[in-house]
Protein backbone atom coordinates (compact mmCIF):
# COMPACT_ATOMS: atom_id res chain seq x y z
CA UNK A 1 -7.99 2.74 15.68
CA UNK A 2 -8.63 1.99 11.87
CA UNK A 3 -8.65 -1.09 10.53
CA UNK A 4 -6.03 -2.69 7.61
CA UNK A 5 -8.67 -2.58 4.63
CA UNK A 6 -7.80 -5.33 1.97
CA UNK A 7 -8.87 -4.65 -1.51
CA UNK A 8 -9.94 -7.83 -2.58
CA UNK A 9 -11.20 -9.82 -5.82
CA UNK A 10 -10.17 -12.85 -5.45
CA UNK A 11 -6.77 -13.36 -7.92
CA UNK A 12 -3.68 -14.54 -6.34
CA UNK A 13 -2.76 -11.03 -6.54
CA UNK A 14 -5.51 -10.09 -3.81
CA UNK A 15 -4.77 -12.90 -2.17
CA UNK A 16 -0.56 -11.70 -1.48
CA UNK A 17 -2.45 -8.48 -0.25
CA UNK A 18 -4.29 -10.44 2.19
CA UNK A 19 -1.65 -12.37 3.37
CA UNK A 20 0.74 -9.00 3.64
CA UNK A 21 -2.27 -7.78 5.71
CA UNK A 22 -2.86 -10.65 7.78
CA UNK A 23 0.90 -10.30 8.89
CA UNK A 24 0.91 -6.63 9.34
CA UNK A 25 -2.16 -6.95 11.62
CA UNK A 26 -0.08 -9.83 13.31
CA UNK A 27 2.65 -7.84 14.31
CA UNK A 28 0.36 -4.82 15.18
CA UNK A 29 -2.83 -5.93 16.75
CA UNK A 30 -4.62 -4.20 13.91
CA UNK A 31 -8.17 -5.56 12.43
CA UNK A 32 -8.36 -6.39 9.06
CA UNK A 33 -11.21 -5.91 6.92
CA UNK A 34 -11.27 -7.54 3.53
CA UNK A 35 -13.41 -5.14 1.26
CA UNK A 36 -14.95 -6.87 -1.76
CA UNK A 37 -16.58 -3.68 -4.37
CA UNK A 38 -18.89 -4.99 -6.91
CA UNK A 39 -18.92 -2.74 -9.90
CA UNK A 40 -21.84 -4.41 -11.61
CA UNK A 41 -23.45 -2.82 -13.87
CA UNK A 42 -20.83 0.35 -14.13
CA UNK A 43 -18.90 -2.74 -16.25
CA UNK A 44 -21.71 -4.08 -18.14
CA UNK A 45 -21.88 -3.54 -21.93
CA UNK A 46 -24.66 -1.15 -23.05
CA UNK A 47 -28.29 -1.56 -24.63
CA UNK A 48 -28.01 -5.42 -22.89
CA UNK A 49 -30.56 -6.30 -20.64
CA UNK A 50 -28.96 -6.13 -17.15
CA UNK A 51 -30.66 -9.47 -15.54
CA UNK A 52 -29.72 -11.59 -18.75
CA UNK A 53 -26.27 -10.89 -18.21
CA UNK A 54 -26.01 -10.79 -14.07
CA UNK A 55 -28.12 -13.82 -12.17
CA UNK A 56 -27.77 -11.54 -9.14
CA UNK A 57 -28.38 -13.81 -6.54
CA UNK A 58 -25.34 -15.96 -8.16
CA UNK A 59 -23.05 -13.60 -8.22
CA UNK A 60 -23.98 -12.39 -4.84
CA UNK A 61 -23.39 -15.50 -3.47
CA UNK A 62 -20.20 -16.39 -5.27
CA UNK A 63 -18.90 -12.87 -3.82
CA UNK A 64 -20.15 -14.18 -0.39
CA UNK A 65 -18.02 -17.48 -0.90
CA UNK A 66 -14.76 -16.00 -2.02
CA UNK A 67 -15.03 -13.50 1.39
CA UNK A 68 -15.87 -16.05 3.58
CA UNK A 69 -12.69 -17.82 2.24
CA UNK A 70 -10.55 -14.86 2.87
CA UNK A 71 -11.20 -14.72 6.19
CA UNK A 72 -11.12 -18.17 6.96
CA UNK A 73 -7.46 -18.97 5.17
CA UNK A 74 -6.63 -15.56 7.64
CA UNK A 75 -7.99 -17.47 10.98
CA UNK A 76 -6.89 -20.58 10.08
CA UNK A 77 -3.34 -19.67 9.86
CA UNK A 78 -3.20 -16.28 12.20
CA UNK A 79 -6.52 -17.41 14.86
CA UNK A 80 -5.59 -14.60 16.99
CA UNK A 81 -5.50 -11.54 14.17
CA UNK A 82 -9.28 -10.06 14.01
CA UNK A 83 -10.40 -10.78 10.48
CA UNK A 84 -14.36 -9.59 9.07
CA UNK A 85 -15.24 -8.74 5.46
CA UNK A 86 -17.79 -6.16 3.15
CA UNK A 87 -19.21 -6.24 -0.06
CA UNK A 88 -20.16 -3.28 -1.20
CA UNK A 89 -21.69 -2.23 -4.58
CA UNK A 90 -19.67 0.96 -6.34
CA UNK A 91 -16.30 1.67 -8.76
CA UNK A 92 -13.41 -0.17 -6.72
CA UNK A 93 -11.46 3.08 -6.48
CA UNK A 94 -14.44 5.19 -4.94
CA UNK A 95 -14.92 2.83 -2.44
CA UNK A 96 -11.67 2.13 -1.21
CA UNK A 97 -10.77 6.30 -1.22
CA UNK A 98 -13.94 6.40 0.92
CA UNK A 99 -13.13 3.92 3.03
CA UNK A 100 -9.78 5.39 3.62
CA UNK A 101 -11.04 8.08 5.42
CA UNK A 102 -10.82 5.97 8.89
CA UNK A 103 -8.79 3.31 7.57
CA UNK A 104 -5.66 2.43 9.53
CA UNK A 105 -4.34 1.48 5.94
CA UNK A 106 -5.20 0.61 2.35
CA UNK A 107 -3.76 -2.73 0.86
CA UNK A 108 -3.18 -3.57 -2.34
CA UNK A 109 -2.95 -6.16 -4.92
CA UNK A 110 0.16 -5.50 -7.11
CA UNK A 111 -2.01 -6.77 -10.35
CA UNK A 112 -5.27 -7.92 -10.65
CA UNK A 113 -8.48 -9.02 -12.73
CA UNK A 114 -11.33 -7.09 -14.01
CA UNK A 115 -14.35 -7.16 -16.64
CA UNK A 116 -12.78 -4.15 -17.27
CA UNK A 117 -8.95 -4.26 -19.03
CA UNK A 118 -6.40 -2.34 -17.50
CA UNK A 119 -9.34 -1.55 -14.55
CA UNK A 120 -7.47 -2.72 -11.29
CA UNK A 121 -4.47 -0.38 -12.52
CA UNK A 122 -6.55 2.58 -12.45
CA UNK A 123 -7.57 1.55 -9.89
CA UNK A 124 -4.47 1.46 -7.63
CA UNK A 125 -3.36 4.64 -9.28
CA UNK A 126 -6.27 6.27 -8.11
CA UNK A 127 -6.43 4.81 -4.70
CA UNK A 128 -2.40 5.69 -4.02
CA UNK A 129 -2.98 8.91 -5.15
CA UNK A 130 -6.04 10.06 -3.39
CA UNK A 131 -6.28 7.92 -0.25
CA UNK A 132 -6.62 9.41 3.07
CA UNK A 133 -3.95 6.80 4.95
CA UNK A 134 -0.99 4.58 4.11
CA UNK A 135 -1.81 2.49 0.56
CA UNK A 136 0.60 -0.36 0.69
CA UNK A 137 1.09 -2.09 -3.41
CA UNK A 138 2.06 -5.60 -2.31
CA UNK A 139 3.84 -7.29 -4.83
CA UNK A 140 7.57 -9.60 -5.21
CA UNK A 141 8.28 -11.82 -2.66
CA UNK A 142 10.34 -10.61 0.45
CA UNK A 143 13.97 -11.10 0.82
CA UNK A 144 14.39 -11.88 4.97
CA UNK A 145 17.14 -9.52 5.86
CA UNK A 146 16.25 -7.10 2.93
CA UNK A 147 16.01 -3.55 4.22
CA UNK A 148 13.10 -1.07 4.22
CA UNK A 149 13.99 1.77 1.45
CA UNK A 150 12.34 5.36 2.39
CA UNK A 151 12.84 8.19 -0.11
CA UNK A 152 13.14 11.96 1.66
CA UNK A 153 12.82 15.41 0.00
CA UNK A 154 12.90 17.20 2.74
CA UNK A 155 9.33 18.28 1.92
CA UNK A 156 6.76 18.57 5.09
CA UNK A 157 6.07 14.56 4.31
CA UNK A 158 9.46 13.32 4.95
CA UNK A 159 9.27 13.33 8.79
CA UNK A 160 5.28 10.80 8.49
CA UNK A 161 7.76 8.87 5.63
CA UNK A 162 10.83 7.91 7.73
CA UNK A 163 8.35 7.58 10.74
CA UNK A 164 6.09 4.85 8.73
CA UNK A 165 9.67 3.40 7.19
CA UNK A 166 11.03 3.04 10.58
CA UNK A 167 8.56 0.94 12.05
CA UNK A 168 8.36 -1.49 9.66
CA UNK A 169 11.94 -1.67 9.94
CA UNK A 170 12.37 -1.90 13.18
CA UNK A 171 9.53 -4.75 13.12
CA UNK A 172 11.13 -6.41 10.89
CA UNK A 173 14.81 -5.99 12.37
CA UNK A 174 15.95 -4.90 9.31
CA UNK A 175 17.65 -1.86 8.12
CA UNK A 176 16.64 1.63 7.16
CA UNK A 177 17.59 2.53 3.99
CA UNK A 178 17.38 6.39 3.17
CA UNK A 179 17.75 7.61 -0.28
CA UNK A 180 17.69 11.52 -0.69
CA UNK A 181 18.50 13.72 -4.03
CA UNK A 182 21.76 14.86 -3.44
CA UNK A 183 20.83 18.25 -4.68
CA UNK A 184 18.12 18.86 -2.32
CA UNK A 185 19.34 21.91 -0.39
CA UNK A 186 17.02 20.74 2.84
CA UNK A 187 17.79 17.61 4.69
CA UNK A 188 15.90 15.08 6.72
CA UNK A 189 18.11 16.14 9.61
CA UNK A 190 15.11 16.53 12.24
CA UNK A 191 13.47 13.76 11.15
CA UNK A 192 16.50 11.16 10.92
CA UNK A 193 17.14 12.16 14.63
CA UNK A 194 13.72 11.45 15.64
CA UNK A 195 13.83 8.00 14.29
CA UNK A 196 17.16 7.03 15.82
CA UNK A 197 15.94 8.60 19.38
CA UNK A 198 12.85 6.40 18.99
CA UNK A 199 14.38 3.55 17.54
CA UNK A 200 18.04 3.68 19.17
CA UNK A 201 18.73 -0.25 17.60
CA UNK A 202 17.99 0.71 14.32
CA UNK A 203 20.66 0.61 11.45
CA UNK A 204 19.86 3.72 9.17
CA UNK A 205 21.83 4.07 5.80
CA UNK A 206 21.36 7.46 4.13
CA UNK A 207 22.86 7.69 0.17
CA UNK A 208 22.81 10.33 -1.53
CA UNK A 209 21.82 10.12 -5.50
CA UNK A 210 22.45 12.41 -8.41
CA UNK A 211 20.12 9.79 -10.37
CA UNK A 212 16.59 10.75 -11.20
CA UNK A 213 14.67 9.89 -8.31
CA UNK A 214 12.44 7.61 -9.50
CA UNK A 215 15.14 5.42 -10.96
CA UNK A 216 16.67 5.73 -7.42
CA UNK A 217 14.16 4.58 -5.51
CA UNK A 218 13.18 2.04 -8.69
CA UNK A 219 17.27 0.51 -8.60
CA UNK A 220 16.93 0.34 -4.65
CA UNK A 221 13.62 -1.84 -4.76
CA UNK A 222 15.12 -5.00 -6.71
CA UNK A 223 17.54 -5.09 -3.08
CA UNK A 224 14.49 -3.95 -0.58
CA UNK A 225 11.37 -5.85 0.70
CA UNK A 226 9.49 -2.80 1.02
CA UNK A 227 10.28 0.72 -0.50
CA UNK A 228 7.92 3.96 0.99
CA UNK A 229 7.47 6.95 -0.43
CA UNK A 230 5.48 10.57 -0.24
CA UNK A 231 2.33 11.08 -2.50
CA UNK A 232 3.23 14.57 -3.03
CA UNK A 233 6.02 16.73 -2.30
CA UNK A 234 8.14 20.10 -3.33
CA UNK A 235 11.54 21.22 -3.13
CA UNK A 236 14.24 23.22 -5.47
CA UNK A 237 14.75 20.39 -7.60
CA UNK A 238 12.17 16.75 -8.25
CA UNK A 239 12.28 15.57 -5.66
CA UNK A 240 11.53 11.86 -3.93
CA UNK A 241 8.09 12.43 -2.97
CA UNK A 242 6.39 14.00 -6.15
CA UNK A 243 3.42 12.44 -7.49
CA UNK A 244 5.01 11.16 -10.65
CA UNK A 245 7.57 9.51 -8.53
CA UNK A 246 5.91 7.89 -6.30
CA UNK A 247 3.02 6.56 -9.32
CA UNK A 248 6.16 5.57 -10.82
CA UNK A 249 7.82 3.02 -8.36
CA UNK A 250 4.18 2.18 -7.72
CA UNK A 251 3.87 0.52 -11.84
CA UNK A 252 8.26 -0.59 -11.67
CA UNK A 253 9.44 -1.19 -8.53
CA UNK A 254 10.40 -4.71 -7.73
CA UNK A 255 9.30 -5.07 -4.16
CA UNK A 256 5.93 -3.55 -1.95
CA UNK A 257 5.75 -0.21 -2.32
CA UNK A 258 3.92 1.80 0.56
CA UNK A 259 2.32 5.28 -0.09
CA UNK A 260 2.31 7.57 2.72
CA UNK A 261 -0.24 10.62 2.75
CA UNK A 262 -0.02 11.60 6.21
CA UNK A 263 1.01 10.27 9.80
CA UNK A 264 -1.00 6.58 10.01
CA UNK A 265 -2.98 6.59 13.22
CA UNK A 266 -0.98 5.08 15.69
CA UNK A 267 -2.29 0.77 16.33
């Protein structure tokens, strides 16, 4: 079993990851980890002296703080979720595609701070696209009530979609809401059945859209707490799944988005 791997640097944005995290492990029984990458000096300004600019052991211990503050606002609240953290020196992205690679899941600030402008956005671009498990975008505040929103193509990634969708549905006792291109000569058929067999109590909507998908899946966030989506995906027309989609509700949607690259191990 991975763990949930936080991607954190300290903003509040970080800090709704962690808390997203901390919950999801609640419900789950998941670890967390909270994963702290120090880019220094990839960000530092060139021809300058590297110590005059970085007192290392300051800035080491500063990182040290703002961990040790993660995990203690986790146990203080949640004592029974399992809570460590890592620093580790690299680009942000690199590390957390690495560390994907036996995460349970990736978590995600929706915005962030860098030395860098614009950094933590390539960042989470990066990371969604090239991740090895689930990268979940946290951002909005949840609706109680509001239902999960899935997007399905009817490309080989709709069935680990709907799967991932489901559960946190049915964890949250909320509806499934499943938006498909109308014009998508495939269906989710198999898959849909699968997820009502497993999760007989579950209320699954499907609509149909002639809209572009993205500003399906985009109109359905501002009513969802959570919208999930393919990182890839084919079919005879666009459809829901396709990169550009899904790094589009990624930047607009109004709620967490979750990225799904392939069946999450199971907690």
């Amino acid at each position: 079993m991975g763990r949930i791997v936080v991607g954190y640097d300290g903003s509040a944005y970080a800090q709704a990851a962690l808390l997203w995290a901390r919950d999801e492990a609640a419900r789950t029984g998941v670890p967390v980890e909270v994963l702290h990458a120090d880019e220094w000096p990839a960000t530092a300004p060139p021809m300058v002296p590297l110590p005059l600019l970085r007192p290392d052991r300051t800035v080491t211990d500063v990182i040290a703080e703002a961990l040790e503050n993660a995990v203690a606002t986790v146990r203080k609240t949640h004592p029974t979720v399992d809570v460590t953290s890592r620093s580790v020196r690299g680009h942000a992205a690199t590390a957390l595609i690495d560390r994907s690679r036996d995460a349970h899941m990736i978590v995600l600030g929706g915005h962030g701070h860098s030395i860098v402008a614009g950094l933590l956005g390539s960042v989470i671009s990066a990371v969604s696209a090239h991740a090895h498990c689930p990268v979940v975008v946290v951002r909005g505040i949840p609706v109680p009530g509001a239902p999960v929103v899935a997007g399905a193509d009817g490309s080989a990634l709709t069935t680990p979609v709907l799967r991932f969708a489901a559960v946190q549905a049915a964890a949250r006792d909320v509806p499934l809401w499943v938006i498909r291109a109308a014009a998508e000569q495939e269906t989710p058929g198999a898959s849909l059945a699968a997820v009502r067999e497993r999760f007989p109590g579950l209320t699954v909507q499907i609509e149909e859209t002639l809209e572009h998908p993205a500003a399906a899946l985009a109109r359905a966030s501002a009513a969802a707490q959570l919208l999930v989506v393919g990182s890839r995906g084919h079919g005879p027309v666009a459809g829901l799944l396709l990169g550009s989609v899904s790094q589009h509700v990624v930047r607009h949607a109004a709620c967490t988005v979750a990225i799904v690259h392939r069946d999450p191990p199971a907690p």
